[in-house]
Protein backbone atom coordinates (compact mmCIF):
# COMPACT_ATOMS: atom_id res chain seq x y z
CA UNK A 1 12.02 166.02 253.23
CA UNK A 2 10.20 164.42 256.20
CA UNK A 3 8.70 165.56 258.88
CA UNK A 4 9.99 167.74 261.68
CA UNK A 5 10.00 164.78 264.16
CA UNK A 6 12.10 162.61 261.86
CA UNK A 7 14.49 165.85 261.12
CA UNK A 8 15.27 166.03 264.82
CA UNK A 9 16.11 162.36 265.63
CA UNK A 10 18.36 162.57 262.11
CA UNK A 11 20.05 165.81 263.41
CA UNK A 12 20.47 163.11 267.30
CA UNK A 13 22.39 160.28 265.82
CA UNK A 14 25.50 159.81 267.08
CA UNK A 15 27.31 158.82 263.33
CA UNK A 16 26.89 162.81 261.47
CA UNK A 17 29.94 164.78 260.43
CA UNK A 18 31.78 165.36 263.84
CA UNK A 19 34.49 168.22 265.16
CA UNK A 20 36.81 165.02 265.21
CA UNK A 21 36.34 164.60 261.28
CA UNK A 22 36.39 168.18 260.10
CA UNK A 23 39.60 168.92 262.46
CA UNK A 24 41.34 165.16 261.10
CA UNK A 25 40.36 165.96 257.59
CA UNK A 26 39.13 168.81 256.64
CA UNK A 27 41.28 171.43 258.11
CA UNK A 28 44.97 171.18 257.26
CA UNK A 29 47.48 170.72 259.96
CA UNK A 30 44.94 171.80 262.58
CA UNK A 31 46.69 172.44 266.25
CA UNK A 32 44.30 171.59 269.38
CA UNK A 33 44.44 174.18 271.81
CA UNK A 34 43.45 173.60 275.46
CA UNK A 35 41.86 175.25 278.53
CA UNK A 36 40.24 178.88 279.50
CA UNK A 37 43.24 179.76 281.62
CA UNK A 38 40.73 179.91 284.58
CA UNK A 39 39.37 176.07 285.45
CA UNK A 40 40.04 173.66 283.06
CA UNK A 41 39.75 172.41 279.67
CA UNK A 42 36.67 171.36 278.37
CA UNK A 43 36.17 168.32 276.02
CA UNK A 44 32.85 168.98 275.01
CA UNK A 45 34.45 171.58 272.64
CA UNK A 46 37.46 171.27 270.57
CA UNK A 47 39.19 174.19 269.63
CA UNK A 48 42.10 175.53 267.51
CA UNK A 49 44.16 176.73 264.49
CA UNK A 50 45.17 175.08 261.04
CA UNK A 51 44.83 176.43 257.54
CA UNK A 52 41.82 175.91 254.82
CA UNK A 53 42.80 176.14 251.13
CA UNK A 54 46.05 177.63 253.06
CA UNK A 55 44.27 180.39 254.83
CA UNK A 56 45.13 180.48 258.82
CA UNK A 57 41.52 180.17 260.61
CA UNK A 58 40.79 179.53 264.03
CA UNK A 59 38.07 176.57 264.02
CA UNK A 60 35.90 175.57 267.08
CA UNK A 61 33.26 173.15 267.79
CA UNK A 62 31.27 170.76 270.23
CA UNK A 63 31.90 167.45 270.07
CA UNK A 64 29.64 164.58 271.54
CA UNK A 65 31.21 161.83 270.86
CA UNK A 66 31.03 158.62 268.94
CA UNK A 67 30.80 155.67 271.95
CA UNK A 68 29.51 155.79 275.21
CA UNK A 69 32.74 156.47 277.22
CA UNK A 70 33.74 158.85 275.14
CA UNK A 71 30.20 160.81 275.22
CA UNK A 72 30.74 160.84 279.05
CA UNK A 73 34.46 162.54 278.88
CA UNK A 74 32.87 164.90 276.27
CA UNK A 75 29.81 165.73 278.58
CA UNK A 76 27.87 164.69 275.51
CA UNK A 77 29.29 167.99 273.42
CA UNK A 78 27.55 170.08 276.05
CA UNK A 79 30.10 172.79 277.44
CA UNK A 80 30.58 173.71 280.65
CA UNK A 81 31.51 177.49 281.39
CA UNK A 82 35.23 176.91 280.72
CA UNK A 83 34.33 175.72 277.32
CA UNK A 84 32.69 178.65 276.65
CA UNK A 85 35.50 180.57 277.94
CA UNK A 86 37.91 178.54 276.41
CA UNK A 87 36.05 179.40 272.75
CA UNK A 88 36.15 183.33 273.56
CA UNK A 89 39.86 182.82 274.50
CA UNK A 90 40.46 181.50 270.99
CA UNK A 91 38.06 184.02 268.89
CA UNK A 92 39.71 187.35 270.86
CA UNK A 93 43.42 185.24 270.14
CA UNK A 94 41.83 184.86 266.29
CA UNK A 95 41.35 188.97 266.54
CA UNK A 96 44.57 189.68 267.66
CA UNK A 97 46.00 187.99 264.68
CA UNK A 98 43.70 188.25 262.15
CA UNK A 99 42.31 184.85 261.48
CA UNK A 100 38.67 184.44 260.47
CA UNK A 101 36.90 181.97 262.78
CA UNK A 102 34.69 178.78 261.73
CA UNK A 103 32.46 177.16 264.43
CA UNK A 104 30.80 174.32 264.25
CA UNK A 105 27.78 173.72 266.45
CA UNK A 106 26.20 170.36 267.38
CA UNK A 107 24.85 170.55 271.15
CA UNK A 108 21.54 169.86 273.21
CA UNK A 109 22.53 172.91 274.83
CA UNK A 110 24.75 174.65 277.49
CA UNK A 111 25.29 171.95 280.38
CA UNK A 112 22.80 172.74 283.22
CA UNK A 113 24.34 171.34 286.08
CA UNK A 114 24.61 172.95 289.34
CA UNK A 115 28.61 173.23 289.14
CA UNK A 116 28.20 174.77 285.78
CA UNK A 117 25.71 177.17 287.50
CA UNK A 118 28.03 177.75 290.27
CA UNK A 119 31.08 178.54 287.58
CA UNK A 120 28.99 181.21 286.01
CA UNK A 121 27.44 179.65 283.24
CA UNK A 122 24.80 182.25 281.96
CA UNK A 123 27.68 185.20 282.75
CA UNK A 124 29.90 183.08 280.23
CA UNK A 125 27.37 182.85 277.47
CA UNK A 126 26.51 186.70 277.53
CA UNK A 127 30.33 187.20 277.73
CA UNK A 128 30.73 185.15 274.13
CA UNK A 129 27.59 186.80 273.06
CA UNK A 130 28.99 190.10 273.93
CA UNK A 131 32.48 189.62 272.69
CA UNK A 132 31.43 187.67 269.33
CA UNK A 133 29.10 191.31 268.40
CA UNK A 134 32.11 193.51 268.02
CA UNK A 135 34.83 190.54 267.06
CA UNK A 136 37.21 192.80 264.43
CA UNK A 137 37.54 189.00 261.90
CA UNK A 138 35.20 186.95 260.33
CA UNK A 139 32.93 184.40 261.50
CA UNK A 140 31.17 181.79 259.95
CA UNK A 141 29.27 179.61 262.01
CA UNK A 142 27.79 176.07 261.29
CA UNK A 143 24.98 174.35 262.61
CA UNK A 144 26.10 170.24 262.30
CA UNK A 145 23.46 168.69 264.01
CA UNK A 146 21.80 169.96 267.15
CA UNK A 147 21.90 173.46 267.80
CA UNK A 148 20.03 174.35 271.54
CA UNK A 149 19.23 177.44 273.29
CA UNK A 150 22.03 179.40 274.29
CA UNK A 151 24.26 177.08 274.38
CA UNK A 152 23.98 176.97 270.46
CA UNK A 153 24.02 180.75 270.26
CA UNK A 154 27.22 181.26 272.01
CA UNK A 155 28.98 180.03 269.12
CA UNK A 156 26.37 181.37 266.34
CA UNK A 157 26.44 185.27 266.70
CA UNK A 158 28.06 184.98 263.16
CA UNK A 159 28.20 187.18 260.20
CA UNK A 160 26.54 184.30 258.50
CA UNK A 161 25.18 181.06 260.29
CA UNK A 162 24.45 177.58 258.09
CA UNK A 163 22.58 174.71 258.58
CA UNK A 164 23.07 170.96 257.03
CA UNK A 165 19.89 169.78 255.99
CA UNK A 166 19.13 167.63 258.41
CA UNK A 167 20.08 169.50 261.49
CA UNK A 168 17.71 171.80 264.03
CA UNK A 169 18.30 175.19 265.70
CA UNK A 170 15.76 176.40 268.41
CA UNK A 171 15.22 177.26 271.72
CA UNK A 172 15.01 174.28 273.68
CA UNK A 173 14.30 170.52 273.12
CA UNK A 174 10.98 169.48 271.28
CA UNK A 175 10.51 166.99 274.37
CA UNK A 176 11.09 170.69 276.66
CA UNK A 177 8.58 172.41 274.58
CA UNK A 178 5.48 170.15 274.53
CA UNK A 179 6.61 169.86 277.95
CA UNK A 180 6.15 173.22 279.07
CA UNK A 181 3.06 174.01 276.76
CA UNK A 182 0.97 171.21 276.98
CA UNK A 183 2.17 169.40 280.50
CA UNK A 184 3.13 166.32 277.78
CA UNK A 185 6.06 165.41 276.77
CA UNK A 186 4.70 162.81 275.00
CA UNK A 187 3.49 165.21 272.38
CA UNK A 188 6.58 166.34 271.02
CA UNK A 189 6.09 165.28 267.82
CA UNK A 190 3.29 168.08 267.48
CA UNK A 191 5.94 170.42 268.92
CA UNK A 192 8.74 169.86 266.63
CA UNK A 193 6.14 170.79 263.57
CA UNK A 194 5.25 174.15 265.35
CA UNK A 195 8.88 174.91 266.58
CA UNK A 196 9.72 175.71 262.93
CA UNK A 197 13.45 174.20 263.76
CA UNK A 198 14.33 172.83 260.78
CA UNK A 199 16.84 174.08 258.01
CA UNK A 200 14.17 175.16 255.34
CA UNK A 201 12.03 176.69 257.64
CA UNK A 202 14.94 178.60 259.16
CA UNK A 203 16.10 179.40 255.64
CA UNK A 204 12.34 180.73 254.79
CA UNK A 205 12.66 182.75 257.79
CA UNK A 206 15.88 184.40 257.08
CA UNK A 207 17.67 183.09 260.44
CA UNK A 208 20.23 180.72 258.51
CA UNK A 209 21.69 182.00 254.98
CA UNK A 210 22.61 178.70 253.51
CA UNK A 211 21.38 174.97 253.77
CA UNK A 212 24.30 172.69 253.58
CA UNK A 213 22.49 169.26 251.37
CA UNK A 214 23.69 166.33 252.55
CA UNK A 215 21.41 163.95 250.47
CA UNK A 216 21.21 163.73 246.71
CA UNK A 217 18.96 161.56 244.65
CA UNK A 218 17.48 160.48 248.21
CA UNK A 219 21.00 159.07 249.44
CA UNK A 220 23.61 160.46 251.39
CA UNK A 221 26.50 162.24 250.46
CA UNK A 222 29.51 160.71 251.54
CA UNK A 223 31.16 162.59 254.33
CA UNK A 224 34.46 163.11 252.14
CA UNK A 225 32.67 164.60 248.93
CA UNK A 226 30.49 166.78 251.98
CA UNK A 227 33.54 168.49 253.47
CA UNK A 228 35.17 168.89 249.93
CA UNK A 229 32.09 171.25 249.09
CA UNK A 230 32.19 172.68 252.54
CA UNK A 231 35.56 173.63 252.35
CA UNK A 232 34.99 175.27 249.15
CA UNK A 233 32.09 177.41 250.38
CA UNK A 234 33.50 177.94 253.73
CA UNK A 235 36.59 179.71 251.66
CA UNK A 236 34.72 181.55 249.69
CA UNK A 237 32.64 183.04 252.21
CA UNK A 238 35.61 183.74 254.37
CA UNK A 239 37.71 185.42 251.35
CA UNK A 240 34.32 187.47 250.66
CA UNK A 241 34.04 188.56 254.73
CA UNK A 242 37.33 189.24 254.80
CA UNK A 243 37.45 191.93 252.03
CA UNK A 244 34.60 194.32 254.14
CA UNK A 245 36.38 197.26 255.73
CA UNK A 246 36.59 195.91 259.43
CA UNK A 247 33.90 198.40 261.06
CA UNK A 248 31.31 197.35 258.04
CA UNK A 249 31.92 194.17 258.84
CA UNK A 250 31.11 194.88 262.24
CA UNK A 251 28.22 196.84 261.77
CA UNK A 252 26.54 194.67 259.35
CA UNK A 253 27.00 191.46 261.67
CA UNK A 254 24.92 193.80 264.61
CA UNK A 255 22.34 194.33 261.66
CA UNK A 256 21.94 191.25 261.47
CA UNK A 257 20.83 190.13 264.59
CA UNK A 258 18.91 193.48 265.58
CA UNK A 259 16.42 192.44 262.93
CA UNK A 260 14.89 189.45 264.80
């Protein structure tokens, strides 16, 4: 595998799997659901129900878009408060009728605007945080290509959380790193290496439990033949999760996280 550096700008491009793929073809007669019941609806996150392997889930994910209009309308898959919101709405709906949830992560980052400030965007992520500890179903959560700060982990306090291989997980930008350590920008490069953000490294240090490959032989694995083998471990996991007694389940997903 290459370096960090290369890793990062791999997990940027705009062409990976997207929420728009896995809902299309990957879950089965997947229903979008809108809004937080407070603002708005968000578009940097799609959310909603359909079946995998003909098991009801409730799936949720950013999405940044493929074109430069549609990155705009989709805030560039970061989410605003209400998408946040919007997400909790559909895990504690999930709950109340027993679906396991499946989130799929691939943001910079919570957006960091001043209207997102003013709606309460660091309340919302503690709230998802909070909620997502004691959530009575499964969840799986999947890291797709960039997965930023807080705005990652408000989908990722999971009972397990995957990477694909070349995706990152950390807690800010290498670009915000060097820039806060060494004044430099420039030097980011030298940051991504000691940020340890990669998949392996996250896998050697027991934050992710699985590394999804998405190159054999040194060429890519088509999208289709990736989401078939997704699909299949995602269902597996989920019919494994879902045979823990509820309040294991529970207390081994706070385990979890109270180690780091």
């Amino acid at each position: 595998m290459s370096n960090a550096m290369e890793i990062v700008k791999q997990a940027r491009q705009t062409d990976r799997l997207s929420m728009k793929e896995i809902t299309t073809e990957m879950i089965e007669g997947f229903i979008e659901l809108h809004g937080d019941r407070l603002y708005k609806d968000d578009q940097a996150i799609i959310g909603g129900i359909g079946k995998i392997n003909g098991m009801p889930i409730t799936v949720i994910g950013n999405e940044k878009g493929t074109d430069v209009n549609e990155s705009v309308q989709r805030n560039f898959g970061s989410p605003h408060p209400e998408g946040y919101r919007k997400s909790l709405r559909l895990m504690k709906q999930a709950e109340k009728f027993n679906r396991p949830v499946v989130n799929f992560i691939n943001t910079s980052g919570a957006y960091c605007g001043v209207e997102a400030e003013e709606r309460g965007q660091g309340e919302a992520i503690a709230k998802n945080l909070f909620e997502m500890s004691n959530l009575k179903v499964p969840v799986l959560s999947i890291i797709m290509g960039e997965g930023g700060s807080g705005g990652a982990l408000a989908l990722a306090l999971a009972d397990e959380v995957w990477m694909m291989e070349y995706s990152i997980y950390s807690i800010l930008s290498p670009e915000g790193f060097a820039s806060i350590l060494w004044k430099d920008a420039k030097r980011s490069a030298e940051a991504a290496d000691l940020m340890r953000l990669t998949s392996i490294d996250l896998k050697e240090l027991g934050v992710v439990e699985r590394v999804i490959t998405e190159k054999k032989n040194d060429e890519w694995i088509e999208k289709q033949l990736l989401m078939k083998q997704m699909k299949k471990n995602i269902y597996d996991k989920l019919i494994n999760l879902a045979a823990m007694p509820k309040e294991t389940l529970v207390e081994k997903r706070y385990q979890r996280f109270r180690k780091f």
